[in-house]
Every structure is written in C-alpha cells, then in structure tokens.
N, C-alpha and C. Protein backbone atom coordinates (compact mmCIF):
# COMPACT_ATOMS: atom_id res chain seq x y z
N UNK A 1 116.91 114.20 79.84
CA UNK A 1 117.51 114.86 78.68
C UNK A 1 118.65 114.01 78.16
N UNK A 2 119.05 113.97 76.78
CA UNK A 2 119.90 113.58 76.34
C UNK A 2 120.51 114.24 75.07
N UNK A 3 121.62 114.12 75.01
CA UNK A 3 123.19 114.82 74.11
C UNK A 3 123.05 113.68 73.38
N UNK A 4 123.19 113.97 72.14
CA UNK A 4 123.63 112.58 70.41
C UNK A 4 123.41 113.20 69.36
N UNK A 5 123.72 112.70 68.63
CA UNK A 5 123.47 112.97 67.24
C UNK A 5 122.56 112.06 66.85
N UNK A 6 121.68 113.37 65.89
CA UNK A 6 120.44 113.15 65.64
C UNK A 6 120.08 114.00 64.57
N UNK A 7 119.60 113.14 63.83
CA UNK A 7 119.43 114.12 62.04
C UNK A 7 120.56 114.59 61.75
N UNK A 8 121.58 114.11 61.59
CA UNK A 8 123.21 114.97 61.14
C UNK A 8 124.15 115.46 62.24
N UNK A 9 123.53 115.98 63.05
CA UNK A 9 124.37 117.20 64.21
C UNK A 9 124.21 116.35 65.62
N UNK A 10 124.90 116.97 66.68
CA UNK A 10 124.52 117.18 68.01
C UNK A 10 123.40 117.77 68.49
N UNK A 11 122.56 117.02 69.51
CA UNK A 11 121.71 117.69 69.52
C UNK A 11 120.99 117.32 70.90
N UNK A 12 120.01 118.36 71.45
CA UNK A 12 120.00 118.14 73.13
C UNK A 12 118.15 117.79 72.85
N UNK A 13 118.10 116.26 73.41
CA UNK A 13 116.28 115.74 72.92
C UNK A 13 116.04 115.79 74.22
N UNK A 14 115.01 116.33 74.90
CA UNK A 14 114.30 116.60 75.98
C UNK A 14 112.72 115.78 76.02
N UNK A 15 112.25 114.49 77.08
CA UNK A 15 110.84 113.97 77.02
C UNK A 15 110.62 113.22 77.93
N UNK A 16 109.35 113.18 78.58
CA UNK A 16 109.15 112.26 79.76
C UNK A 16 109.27 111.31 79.47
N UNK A 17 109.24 110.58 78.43
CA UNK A 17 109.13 109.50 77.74
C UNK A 17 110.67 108.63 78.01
N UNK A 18 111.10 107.39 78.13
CA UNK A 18 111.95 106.65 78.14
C UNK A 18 112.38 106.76 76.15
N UNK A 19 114.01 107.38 76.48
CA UNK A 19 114.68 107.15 74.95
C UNK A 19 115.74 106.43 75.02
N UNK A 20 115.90 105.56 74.14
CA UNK A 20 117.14 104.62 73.44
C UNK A 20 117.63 104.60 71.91
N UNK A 21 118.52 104.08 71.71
CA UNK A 21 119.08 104.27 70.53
C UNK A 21 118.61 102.79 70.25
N UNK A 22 118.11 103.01 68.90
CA UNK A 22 118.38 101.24 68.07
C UNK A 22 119.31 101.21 67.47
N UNK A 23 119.33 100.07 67.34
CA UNK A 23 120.64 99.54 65.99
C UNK A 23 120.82 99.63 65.10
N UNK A 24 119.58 100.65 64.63
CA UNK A 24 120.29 100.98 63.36
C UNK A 24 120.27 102.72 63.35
N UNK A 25 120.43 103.02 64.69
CA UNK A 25 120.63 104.48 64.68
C UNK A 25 119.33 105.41 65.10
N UNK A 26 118.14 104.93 64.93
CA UNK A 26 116.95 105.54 65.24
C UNK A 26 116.77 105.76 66.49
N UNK A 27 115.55 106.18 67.43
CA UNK A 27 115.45 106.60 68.34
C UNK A 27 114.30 105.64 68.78
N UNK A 28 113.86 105.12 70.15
CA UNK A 28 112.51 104.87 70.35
C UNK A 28 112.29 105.46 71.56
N UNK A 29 111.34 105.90 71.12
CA UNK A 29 110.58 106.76 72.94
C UNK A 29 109.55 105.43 73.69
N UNK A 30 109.53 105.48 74.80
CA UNK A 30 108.70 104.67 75.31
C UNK A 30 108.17 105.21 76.52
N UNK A 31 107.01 104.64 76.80
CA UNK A 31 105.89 105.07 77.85
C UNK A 31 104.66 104.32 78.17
N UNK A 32 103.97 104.80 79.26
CA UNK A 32 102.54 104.00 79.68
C UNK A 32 101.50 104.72 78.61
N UNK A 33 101.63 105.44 78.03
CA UNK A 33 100.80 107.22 77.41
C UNK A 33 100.80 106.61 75.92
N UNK A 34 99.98 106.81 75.36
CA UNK A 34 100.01 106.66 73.70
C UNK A 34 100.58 107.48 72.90
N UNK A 35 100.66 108.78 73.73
CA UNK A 35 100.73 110.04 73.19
C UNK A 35 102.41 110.69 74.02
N UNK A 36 103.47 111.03 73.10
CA UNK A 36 104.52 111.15 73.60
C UNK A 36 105.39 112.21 73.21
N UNK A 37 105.76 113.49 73.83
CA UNK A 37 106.59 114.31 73.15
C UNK A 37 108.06 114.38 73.37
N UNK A 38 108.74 115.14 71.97
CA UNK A 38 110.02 114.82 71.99
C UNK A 38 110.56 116.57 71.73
N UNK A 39 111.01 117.18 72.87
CA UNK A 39 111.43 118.67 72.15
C UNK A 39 113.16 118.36 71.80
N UNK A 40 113.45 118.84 70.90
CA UNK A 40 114.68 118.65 70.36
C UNK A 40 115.57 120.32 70.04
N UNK A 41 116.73 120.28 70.30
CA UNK A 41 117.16 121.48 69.87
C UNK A 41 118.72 121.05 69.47
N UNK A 42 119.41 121.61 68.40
CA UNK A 42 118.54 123.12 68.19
C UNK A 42 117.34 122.57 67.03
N UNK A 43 116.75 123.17 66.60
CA UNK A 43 115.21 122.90 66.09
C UNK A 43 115.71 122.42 65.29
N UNK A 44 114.59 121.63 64.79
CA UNK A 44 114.47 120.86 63.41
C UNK A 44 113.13 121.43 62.80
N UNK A 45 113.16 121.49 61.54
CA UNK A 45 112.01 122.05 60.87
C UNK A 45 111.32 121.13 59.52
N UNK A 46 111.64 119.96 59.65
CA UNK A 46 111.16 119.15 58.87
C UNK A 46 110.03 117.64 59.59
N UNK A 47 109.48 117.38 59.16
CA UNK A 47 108.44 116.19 60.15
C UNK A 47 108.81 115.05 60.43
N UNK A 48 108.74 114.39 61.07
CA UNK A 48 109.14 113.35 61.75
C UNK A 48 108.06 112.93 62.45
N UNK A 49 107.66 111.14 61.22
CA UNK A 49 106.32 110.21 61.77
C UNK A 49 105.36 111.12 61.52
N UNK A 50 105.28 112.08 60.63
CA UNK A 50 104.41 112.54 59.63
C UNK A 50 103.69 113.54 60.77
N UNK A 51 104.65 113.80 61.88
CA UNK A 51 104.23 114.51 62.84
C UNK A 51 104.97 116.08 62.90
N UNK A 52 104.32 117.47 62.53
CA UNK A 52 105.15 118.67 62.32
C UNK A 52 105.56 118.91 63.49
N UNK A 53 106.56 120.21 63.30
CA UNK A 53 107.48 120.49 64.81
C UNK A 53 106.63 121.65 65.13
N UNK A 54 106.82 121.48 66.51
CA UNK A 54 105.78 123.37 66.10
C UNK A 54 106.95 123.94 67.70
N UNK A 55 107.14 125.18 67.23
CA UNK A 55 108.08 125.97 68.09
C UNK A 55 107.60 126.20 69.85
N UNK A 56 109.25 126.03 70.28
CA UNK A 56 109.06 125.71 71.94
C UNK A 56 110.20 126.44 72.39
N UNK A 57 109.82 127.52 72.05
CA UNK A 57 111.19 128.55 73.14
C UNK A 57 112.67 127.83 71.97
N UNK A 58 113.76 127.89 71.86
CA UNK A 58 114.79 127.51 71.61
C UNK A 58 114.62 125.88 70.66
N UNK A 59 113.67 125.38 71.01
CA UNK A 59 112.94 123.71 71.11
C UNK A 59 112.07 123.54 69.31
N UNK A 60 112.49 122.31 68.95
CA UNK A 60 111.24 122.30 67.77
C UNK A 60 110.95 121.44 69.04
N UNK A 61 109.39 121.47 69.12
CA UNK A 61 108.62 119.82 70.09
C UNK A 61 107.60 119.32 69.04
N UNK A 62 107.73 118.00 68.91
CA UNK A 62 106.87 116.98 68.07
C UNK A 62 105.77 116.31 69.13
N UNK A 63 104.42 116.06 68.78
CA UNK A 63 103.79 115.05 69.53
C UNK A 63 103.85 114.12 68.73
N UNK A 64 103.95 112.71 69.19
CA UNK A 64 103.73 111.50 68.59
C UNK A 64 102.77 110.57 69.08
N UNK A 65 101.77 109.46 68.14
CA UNK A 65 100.82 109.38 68.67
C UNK A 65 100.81 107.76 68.33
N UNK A 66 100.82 106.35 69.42
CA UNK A 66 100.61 105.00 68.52
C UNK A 66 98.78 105.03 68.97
N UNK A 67 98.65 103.77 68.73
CA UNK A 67 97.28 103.12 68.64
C UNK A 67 97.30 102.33 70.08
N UNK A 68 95.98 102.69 70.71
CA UNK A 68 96.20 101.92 72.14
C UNK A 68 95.62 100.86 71.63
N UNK A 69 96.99 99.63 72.82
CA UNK A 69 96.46 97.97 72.57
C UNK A 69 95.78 98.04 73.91
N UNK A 70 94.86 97.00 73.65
CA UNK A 70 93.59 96.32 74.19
C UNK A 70 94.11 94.80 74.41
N UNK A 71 94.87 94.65 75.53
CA UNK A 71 96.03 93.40 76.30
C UNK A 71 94.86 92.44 77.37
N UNK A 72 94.17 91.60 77.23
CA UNK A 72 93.75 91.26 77.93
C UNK A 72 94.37 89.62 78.55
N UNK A 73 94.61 89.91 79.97
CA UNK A 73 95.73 88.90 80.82
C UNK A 73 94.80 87.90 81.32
N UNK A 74 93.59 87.76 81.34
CA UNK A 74 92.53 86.80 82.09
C UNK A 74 93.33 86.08 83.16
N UNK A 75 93.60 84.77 83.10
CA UNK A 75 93.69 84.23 84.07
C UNK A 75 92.60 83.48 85.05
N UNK A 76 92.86 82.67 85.78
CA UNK A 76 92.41 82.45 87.31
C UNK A 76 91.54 83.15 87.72
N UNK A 77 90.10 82.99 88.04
CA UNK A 77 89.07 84.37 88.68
C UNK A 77 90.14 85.01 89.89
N UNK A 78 89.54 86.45 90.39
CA UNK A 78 90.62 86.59 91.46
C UNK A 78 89.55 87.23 92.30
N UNK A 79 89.11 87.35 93.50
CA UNK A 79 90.38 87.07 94.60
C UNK A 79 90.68 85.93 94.65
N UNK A 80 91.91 85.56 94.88
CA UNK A 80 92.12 83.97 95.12
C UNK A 80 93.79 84.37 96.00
N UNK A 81 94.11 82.84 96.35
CA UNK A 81 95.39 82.79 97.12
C UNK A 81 96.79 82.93 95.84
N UNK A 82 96.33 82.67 94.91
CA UNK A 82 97.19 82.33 93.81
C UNK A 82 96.38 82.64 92.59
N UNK A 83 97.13 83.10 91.52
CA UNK A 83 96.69 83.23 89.81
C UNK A 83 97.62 83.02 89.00
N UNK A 84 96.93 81.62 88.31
CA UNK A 84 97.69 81.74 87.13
C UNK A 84 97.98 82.27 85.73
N UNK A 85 97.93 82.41 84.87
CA UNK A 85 97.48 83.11 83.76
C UNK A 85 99.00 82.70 82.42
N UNK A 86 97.88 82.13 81.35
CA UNK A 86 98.98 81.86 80.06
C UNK A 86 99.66 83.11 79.69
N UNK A 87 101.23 82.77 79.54
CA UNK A 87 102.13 83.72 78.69
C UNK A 87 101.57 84.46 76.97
N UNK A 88 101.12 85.56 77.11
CA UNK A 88 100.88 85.64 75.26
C UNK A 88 101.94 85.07 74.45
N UNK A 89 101.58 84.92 73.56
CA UNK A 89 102.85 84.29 72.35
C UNK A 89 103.22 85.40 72.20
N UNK A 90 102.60 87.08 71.44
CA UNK A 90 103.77 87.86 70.89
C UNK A 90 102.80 89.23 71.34
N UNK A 91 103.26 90.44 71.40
CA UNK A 91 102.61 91.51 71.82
C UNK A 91 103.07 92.34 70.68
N UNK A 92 101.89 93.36 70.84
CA UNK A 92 101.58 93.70 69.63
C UNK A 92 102.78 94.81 69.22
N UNK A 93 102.94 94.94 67.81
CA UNK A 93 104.82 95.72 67.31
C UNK A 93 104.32 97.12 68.13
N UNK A 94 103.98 97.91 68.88
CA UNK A 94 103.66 99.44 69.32
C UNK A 94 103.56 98.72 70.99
N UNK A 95 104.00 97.69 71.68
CA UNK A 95 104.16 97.59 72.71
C UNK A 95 105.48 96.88 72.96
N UNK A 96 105.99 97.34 73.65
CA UNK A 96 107.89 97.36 74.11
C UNK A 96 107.71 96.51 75.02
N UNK A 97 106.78 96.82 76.63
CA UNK A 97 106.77 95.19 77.61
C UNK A 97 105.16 95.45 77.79
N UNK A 98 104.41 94.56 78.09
CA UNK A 98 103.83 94.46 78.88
C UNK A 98 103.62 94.26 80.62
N UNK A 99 103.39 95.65 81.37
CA UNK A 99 103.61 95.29 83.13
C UNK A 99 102.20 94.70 83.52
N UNK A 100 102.83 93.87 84.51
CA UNK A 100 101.41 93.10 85.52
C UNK A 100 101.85 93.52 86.68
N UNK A 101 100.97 93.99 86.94
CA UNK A 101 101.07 95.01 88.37
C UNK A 101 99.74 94.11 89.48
N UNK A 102 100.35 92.99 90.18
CA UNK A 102 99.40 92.48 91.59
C UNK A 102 99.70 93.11 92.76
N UNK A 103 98.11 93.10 92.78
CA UNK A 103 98.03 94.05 93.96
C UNK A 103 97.20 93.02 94.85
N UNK A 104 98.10 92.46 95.92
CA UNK A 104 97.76 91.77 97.09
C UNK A 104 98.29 91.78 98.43
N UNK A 105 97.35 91.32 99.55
CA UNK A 105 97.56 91.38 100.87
C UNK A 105 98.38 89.66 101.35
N UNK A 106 99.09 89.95 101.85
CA UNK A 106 99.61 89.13 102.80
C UNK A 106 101.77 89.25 102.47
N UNK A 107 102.22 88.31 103.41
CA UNK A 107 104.10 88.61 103.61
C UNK A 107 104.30 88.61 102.46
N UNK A 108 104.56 87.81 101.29
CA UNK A 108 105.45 87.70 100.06
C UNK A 108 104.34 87.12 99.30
N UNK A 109 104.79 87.69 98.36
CA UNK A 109 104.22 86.61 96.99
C UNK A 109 105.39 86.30 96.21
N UNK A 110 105.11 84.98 95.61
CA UNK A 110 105.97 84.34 94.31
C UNK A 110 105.73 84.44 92.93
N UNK A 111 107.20 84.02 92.33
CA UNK A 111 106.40 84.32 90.66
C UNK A 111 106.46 83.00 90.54
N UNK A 112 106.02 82.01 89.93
CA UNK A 112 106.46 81.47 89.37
C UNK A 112 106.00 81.26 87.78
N UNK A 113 107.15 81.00 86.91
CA UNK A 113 107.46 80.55 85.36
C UNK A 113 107.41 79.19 85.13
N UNK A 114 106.45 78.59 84.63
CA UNK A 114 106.06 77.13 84.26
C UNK A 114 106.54 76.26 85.35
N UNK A 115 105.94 76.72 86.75
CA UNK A 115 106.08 75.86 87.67
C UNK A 115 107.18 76.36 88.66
N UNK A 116 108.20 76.78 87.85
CA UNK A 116 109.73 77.14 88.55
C UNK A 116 109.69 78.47 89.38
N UNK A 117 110.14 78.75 90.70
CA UNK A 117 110.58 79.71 91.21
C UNK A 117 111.35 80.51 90.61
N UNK A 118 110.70 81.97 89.76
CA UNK A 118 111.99 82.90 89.33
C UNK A 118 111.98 84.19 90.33
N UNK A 119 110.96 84.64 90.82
CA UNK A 119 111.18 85.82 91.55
C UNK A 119 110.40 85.76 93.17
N UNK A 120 110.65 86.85 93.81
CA UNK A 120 109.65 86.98 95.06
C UNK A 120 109.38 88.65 95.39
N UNK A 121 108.41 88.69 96.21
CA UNK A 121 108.15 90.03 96.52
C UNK A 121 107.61 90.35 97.71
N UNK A 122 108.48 90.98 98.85
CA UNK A 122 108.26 91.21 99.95
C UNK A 122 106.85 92.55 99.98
N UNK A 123 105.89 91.90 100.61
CA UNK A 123 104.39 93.10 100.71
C UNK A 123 105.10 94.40 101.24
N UNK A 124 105.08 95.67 100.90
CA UNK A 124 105.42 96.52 101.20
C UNK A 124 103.83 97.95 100.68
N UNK A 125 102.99 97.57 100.48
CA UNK A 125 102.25 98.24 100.42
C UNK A 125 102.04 98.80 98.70
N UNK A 126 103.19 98.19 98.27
CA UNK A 126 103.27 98.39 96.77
C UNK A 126 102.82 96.98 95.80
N UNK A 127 101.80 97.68 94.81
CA UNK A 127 101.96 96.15 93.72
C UNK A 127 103.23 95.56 93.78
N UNK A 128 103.07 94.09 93.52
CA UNK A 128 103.84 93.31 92.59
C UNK A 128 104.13 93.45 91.33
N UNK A 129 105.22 93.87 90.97
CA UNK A 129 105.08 94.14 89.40
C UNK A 129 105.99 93.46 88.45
N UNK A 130 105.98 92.98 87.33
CA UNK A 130 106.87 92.45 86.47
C UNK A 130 106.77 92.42 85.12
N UNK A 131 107.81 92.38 84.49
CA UNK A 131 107.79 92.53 82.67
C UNK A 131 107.09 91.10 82.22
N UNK A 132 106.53 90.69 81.43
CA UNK A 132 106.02 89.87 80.50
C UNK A 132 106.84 89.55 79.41
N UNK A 133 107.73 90.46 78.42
CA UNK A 133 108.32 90.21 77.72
C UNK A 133 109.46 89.06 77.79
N UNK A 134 110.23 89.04 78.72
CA UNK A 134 111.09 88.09 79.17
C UNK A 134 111.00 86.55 79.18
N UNK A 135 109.84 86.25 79.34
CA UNK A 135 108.71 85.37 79.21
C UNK A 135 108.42 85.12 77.68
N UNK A 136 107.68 85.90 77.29
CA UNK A 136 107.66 85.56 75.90
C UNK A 136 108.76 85.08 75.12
N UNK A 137 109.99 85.98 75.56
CA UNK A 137 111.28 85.66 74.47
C UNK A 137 112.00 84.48 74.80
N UNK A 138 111.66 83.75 75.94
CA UNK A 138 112.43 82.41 76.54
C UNK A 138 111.07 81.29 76.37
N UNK A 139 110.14 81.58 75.58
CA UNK A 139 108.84 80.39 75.61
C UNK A 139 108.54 79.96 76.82
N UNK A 140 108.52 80.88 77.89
CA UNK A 140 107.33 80.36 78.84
C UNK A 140 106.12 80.08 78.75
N UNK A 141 105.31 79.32 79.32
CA UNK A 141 104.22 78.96 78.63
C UNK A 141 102.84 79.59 80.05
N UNK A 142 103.33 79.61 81.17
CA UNK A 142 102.67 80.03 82.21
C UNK A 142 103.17 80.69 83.20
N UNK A 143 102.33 81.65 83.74
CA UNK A 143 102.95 82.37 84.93
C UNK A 143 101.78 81.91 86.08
N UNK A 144 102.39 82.28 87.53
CA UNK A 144 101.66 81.77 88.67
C UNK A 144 102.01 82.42 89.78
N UNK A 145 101.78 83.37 90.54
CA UNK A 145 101.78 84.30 91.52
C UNK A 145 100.86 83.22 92.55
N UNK A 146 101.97 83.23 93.61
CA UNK A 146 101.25 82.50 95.00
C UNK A 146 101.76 82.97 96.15
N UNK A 147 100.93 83.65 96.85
CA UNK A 147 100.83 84.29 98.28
C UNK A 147 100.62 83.76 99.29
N UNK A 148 101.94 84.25 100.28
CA UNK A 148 102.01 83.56 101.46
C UNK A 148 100.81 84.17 102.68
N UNK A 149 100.32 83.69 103.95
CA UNK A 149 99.55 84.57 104.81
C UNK A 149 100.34 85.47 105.04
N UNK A 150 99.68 86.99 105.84
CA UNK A 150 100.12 87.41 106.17
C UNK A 150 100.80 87.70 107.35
N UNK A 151 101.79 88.49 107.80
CA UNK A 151 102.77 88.69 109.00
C UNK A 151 102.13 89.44 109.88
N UNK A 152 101.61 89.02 110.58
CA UNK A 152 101.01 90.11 111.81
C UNK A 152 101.34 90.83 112.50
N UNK A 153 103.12 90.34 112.48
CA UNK A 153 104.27 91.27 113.12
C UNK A 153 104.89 92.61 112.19
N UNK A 154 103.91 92.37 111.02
CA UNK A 154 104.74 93.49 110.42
C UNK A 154 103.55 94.80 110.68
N UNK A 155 104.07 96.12 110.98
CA UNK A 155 103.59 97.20 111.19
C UNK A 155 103.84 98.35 110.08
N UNK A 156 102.89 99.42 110.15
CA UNK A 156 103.73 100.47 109.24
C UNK A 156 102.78 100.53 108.03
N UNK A 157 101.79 99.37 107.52
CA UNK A 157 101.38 99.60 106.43
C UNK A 157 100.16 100.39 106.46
N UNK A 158 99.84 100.94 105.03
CA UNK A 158 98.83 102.07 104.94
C UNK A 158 97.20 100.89 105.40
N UNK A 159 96.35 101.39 106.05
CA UNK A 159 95.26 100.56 105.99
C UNK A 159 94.81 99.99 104.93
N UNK A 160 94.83 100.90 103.64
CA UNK A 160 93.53 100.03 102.40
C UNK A 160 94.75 98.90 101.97
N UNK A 161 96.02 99.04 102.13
CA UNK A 161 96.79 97.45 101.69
C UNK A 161 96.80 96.38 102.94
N UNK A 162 96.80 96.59 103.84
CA UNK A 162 96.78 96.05 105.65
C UNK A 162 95.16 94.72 105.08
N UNK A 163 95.41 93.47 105.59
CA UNK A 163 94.16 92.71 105.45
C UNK A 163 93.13 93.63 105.98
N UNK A 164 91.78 93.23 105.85
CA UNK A 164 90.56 93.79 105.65
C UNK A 164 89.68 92.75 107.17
N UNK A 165 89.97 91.70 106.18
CA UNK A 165 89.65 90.23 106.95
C UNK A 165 90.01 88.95 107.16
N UNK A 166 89.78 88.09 107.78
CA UNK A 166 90.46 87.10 108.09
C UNK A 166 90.76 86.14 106.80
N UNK A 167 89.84 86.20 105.85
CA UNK A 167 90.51 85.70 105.03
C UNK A 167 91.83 86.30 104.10
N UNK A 168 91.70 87.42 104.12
CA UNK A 168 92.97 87.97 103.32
C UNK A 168 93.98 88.24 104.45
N UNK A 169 94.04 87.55 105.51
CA UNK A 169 94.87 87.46 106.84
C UNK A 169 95.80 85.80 106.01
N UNK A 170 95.32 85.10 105.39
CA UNK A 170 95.52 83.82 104.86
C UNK A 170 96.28 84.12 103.58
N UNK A 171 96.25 85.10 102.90
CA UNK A 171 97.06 85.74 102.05
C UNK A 171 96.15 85.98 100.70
N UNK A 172 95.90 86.69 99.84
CA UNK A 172 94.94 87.09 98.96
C UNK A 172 95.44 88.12 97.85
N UNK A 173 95.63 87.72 96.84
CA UNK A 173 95.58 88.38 95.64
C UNK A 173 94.52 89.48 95.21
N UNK A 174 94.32 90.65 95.27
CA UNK A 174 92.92 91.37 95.09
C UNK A 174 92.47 91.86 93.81
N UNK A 175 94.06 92.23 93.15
CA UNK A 175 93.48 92.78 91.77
C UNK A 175 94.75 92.40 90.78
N UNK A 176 94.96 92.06 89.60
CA UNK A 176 96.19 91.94 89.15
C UNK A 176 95.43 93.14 87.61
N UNK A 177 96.24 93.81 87.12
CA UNK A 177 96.44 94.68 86.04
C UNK A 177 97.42 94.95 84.81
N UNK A 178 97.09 94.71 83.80
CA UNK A 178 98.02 94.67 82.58
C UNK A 178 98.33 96.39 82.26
N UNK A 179 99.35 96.65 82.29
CA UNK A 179 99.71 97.80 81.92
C UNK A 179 100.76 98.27 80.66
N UNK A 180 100.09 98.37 79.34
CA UNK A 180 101.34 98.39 77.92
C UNK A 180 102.06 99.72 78.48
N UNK A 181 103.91 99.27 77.75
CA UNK A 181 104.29 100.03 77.62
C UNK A 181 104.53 100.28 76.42
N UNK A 182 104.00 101.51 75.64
CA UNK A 182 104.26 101.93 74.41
C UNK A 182 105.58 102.18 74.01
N UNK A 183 105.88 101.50 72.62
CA UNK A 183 106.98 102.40 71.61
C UNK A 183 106.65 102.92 70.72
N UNK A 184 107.77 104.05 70.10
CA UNK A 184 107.28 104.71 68.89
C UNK A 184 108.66 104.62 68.84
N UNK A 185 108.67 104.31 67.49
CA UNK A 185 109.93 104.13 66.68
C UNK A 185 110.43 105.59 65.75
N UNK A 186 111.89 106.25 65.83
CA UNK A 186 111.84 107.19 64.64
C UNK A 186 113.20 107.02 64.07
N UNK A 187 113.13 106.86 62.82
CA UNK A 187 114.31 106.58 62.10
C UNK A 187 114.79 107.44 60.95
C-alpha cells in the first residue's frame, strides 16, 4: 500500500503490483502479469488508460491490461556446462527488465558480461536470476553463465535440484528462462 497524492488529493493506492513515481509525477505499476490492478481510495470516478473504476468496498479498483512480449533469449543449446547468449539492444516500451532465471546443478555459477566477472551465485536450490536491463543500458554485448562441479559436501538440498548424474556432478546448466517484467504507465 501506498499514501501520495494522486489526481489532486491524498490518497491510499492498494496492488500486488510493484508502484513508483516517475518524473513527471505519474505512476507505473509493474509485474510478471499483463494484467494489473490498482484499488485507490478515496474513489475516483473518472477512467484511467481508458480503463473504468468499478466499486470495491470504500475502493474505486481499475484493471489494467499491456500486450504480452514474446522475449526470445536463445543462446548456447543447453544442457551444457556454460551459456552464452547476446545482450538484446532494446526491450520492448511495456517491459521495465527482463529476468533470466538459470536453473542449474552444481557449487556456483558465474555471470559473466563480455568476458568480465560481474556476479556469482552460490547453488542453493534456487534459480540463478538476474536483470538484463543493466546490460543493455551500459552496451554489453554478451552474457555467459559458467558452472562450477558440484560440492558433494554440501547437504540439505531438495532432490529434483541435487545432480541426477555424474555428469551434472561436473556442473550443468538445465534450463535458463526469460521472464518480462511488465509496466503500465499512468499519467
């Protein structure tokens, strides 16, 4: 929930959705969902993004709706020990970041940015995940995820992330996934 002024007054905007203020005063909601609601009080009774309010207890609530992008990250066939995959030049204006979510077996994986070491990620049974945008806005030109074998000393993990087989005992990338995060802009 959040307290601001909004359309003239104070006002309390309630949404699962991630909200920020832009710079020039507008609002953007953001999310994995195309589809995003915003209940606002005290009500508003006029449309917003050509979207009507329709009554919610105390609440006007708006749905808002972008266009799903179709992000395709190719890359490197995978499974492999490592994937590389070109930086997009620009993502499309209704996507805020693009996440790459790798999902692999073995101790750590690396990021690397046109060769260079920028991040690492200790296996914890969770994807690897990271923004794309950051990348784009500094002209990276390539990304490269490379996995170390795995730790045999480490215990605790759920079986379906735990190697399978001896080769993903050597360290193995299994699935990597592009995930948009939507904006909707309201001004």
């Amino acid at each position: 929930s959040w307290r601001l002024d909004f359309l003239g007054e104070p006002r309390l905007l309630l949404s699962k959705a991630d909200l920020t203020l832009s710079a020039d005063g507008g609002l953007e909601l953001a999310a994995p969902e195309t589809a995003m609601d915003l209940a606002v009080f005290p009500p508003v009774s006029k449309e917003l993004l050509e979207s009507k309010p329709r009554a919610d207890g105390a609440f006007s609530t708006y749905t808002f709706t972008t266009p799903k992008a179709e992000i395709a990250i190719g890359g490197t066939p995978l499974p492999a020990r490592s994937w590389t995959v070109p930086v997009p030049k620009t993502l499309p204006d209704n996507v805020r970041e693009l996440l790459v979510q790798v999902r692999y077996v073995g101790s750590t994986a690396e990021l690397l940015a046109d060769k260079k070491l920028h991040t690492d990620h200790r296996h914890i049974g969770l994807p690897f995940e990271f923004g794309v945008r950051r990348f784009i806005d500094n002209g990276t030109k390539e990304l490269t995820i490379v996995v170390h074998p795995y730790d045999k000393k480490v215990h605790g993990l759920p079986a379906e992330v735990a190697p399978q087989t001896p080769e993903e005992e050597k360290g193995l990338i299994r699935s990597a996934t592009a995930v948009p995060e939507y904006v909707i802009r309201i001004r």
